[in-house]
N, C-alpha and C. Protein backbone atom coordinates (compact mmCIF):
# COMPACT_ATOMS: atom_id res chain seq x y z
N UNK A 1 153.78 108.65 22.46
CA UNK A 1 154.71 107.59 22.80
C UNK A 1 154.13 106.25 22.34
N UNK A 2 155.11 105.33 21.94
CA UNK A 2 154.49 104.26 21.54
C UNK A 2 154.46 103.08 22.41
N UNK A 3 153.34 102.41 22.54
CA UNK A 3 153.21 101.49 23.34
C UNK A 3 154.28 100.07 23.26
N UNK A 4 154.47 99.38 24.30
CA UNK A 4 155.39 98.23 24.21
C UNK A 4 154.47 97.14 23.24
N UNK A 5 152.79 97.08 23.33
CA UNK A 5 151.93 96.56 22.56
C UNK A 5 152.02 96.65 21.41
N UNK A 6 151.89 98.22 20.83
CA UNK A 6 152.37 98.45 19.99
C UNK A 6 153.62 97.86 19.08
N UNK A 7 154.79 98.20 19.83
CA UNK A 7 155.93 97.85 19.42
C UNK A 7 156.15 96.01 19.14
N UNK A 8 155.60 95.43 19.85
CA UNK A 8 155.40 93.78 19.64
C UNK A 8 154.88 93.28 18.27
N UNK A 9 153.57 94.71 18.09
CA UNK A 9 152.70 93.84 17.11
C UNK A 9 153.22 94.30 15.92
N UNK A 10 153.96 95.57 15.78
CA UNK A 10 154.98 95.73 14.52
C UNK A 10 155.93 94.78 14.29
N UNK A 11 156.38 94.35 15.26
CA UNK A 11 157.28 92.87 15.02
C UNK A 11 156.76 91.83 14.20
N UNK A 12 155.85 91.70 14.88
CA UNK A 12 155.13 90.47 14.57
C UNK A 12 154.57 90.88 13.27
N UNK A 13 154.13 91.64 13.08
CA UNK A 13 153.35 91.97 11.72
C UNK A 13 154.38 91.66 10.61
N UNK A 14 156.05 92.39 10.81
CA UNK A 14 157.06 92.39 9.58
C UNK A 14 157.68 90.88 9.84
N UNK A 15 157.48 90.14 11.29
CA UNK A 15 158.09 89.02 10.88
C UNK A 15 156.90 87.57 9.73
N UNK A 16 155.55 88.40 9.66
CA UNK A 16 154.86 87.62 9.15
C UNK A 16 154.90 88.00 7.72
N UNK A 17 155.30 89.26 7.19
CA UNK A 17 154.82 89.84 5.89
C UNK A 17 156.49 90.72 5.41
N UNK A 18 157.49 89.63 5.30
CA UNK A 18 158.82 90.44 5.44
C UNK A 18 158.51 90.75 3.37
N UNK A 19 158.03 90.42 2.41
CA UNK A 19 157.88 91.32 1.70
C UNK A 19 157.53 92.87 1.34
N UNK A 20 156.41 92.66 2.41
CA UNK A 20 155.82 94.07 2.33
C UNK A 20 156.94 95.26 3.26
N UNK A 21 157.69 94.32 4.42
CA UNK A 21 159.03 95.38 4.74
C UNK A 21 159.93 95.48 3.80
N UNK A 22 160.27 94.44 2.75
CA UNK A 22 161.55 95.11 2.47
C UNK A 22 160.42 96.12 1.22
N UNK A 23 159.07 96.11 0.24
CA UNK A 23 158.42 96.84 -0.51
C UNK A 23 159.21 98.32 0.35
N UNK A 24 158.18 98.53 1.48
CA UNK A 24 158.45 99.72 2.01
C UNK A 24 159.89 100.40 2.40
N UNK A 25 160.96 99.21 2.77
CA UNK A 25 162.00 99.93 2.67
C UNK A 25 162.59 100.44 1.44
N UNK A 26 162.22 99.73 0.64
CA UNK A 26 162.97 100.32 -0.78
C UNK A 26 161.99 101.41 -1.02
N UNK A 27 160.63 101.62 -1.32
CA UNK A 27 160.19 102.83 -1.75
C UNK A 27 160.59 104.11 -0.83
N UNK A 28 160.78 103.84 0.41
CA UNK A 28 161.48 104.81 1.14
C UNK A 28 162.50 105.32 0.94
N UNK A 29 163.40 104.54 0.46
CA UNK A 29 164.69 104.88 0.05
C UNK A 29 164.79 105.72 -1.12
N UNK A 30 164.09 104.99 -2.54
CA UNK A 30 163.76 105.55 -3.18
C UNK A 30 163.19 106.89 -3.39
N UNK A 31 162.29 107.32 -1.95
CA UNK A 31 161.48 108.78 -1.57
C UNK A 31 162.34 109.49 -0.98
N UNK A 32 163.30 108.94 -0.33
CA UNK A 32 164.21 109.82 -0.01
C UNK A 32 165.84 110.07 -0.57
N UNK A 33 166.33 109.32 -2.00
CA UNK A 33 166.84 109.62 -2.79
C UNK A 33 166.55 111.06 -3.62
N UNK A 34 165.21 110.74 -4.17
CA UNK A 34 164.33 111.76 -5.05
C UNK A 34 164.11 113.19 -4.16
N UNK A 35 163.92 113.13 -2.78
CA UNK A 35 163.90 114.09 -2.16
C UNK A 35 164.73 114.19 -0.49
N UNK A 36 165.67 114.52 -0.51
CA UNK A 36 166.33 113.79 0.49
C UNK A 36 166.47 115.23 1.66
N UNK A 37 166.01 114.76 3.42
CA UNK A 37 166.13 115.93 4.26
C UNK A 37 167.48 115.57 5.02
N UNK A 38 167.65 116.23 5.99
CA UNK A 38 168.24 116.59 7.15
C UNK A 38 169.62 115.07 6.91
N UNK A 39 169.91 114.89 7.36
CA UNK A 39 171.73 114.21 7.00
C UNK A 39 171.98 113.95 6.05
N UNK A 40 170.71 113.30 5.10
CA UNK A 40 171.15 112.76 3.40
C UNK A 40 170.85 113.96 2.91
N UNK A 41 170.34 115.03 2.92
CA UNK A 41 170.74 116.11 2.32
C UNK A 41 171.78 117.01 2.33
N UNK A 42 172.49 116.80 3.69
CA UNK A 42 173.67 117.44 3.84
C UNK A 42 174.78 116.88 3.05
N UNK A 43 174.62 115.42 2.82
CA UNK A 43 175.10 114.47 2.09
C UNK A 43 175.23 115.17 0.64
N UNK A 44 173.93 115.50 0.04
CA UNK A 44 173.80 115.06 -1.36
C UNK A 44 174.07 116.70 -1.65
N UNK A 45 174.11 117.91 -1.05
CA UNK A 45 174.45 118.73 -1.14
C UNK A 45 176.03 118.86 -1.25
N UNK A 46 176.63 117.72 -1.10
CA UNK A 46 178.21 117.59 -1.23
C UNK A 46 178.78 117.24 -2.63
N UNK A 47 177.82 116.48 -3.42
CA UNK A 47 177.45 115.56 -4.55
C UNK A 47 177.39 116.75 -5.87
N UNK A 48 178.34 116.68 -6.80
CA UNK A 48 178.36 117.62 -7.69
C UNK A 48 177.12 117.24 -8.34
N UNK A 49 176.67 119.00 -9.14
CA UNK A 49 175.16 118.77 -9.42
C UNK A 49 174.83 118.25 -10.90
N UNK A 50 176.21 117.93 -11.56
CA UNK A 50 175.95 116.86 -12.83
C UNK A 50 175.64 115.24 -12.48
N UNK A 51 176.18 114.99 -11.33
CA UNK A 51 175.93 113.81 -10.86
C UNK A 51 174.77 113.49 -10.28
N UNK A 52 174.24 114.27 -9.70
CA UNK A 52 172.84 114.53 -9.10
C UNK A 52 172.06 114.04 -9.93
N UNK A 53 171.97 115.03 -10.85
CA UNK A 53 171.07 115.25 -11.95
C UNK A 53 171.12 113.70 -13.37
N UNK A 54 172.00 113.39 -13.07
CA UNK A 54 172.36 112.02 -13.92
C UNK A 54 171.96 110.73 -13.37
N UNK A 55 172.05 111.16 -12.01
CA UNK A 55 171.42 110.05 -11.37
C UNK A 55 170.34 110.16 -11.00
N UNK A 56 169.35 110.91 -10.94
CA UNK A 56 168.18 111.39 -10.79
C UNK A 56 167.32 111.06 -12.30
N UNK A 57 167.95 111.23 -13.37
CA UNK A 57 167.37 111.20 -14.55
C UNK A 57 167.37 109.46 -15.03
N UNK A 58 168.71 108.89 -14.13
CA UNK A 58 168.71 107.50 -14.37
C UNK A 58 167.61 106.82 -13.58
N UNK A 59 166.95 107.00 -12.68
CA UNK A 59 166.18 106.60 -12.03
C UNK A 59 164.44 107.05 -12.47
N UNK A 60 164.62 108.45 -13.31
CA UNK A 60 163.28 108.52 -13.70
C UNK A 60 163.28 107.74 -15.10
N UNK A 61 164.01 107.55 -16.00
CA UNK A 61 164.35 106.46 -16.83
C UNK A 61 163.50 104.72 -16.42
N UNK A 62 164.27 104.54 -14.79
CA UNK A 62 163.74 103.07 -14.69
C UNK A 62 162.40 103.20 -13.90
N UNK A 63 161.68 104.30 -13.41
CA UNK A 63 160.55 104.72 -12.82
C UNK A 63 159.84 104.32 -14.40
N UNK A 64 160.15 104.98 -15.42
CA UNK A 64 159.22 104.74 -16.81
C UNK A 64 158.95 103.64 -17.25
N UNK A 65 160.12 102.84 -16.79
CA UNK A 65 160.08 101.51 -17.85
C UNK A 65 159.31 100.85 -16.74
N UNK A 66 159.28 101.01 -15.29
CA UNK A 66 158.38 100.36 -14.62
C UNK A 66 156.92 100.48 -15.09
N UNK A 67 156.40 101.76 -15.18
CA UNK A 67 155.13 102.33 -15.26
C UNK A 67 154.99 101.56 -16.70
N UNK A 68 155.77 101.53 -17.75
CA UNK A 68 155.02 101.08 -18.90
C UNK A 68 155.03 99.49 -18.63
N UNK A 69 155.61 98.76 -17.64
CA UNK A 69 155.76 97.45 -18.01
C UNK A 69 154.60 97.49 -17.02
N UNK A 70 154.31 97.96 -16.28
CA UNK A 70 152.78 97.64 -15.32
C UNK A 70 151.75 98.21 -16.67
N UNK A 71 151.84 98.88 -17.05
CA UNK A 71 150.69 99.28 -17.80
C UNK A 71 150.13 98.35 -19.01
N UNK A 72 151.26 97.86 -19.78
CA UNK A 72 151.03 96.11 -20.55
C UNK A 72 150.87 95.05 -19.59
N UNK A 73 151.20 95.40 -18.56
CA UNK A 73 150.64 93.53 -17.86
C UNK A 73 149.26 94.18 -17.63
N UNK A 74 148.53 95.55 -17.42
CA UNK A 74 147.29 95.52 -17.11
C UNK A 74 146.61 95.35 -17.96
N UNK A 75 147.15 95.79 -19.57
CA UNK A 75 146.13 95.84 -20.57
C UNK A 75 146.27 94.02 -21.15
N UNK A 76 147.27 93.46 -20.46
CA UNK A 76 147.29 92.22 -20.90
C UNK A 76 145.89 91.52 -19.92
N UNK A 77 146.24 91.85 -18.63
CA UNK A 77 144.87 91.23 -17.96
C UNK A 77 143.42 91.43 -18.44
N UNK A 78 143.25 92.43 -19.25
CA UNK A 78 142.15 92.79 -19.18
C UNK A 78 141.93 92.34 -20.70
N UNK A 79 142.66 91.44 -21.34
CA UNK A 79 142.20 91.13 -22.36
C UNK A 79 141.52 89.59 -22.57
């Protein structure tokens, strides 16, 4: 069970660092797009599987172009 202490200092923590909440809400979303359980899967099991798969492939598409655009800003730092 979680403490009311607890529960305060999560407040306080996302009202000090609301980047790093919305970071985590979107990669969540994102983790559970890519692999989705219990209601959004009942969901996406409704979702014809060309669409699935199109949108799944559109997203590993912008997953790439992320990874390569981090990978030139690193080799840019390090030059």
């Amino acid at each position: 069970m979680v403490s009311e202490a607890q529960i305060r200092a999560n407040r306080a923590y996302e009202k000090r660092h609301p980047e790093a909440v919305a970071y985590k809400r979107a990669r969540n979303m994102a983790m559970r797009f890519a692999n989705p359980v219990g209601k959004l899967a009942a969901a996406v099991a409704t979702i014809d599987t060309t669409t699935r798969k199109q949108d799944l492939e559109e997203l590993q598409d912008r997953v790439t172009a992320a990874l390569i655009a981090l990978s030139a800003e690193k080799n840019e730092k390090g030059k």
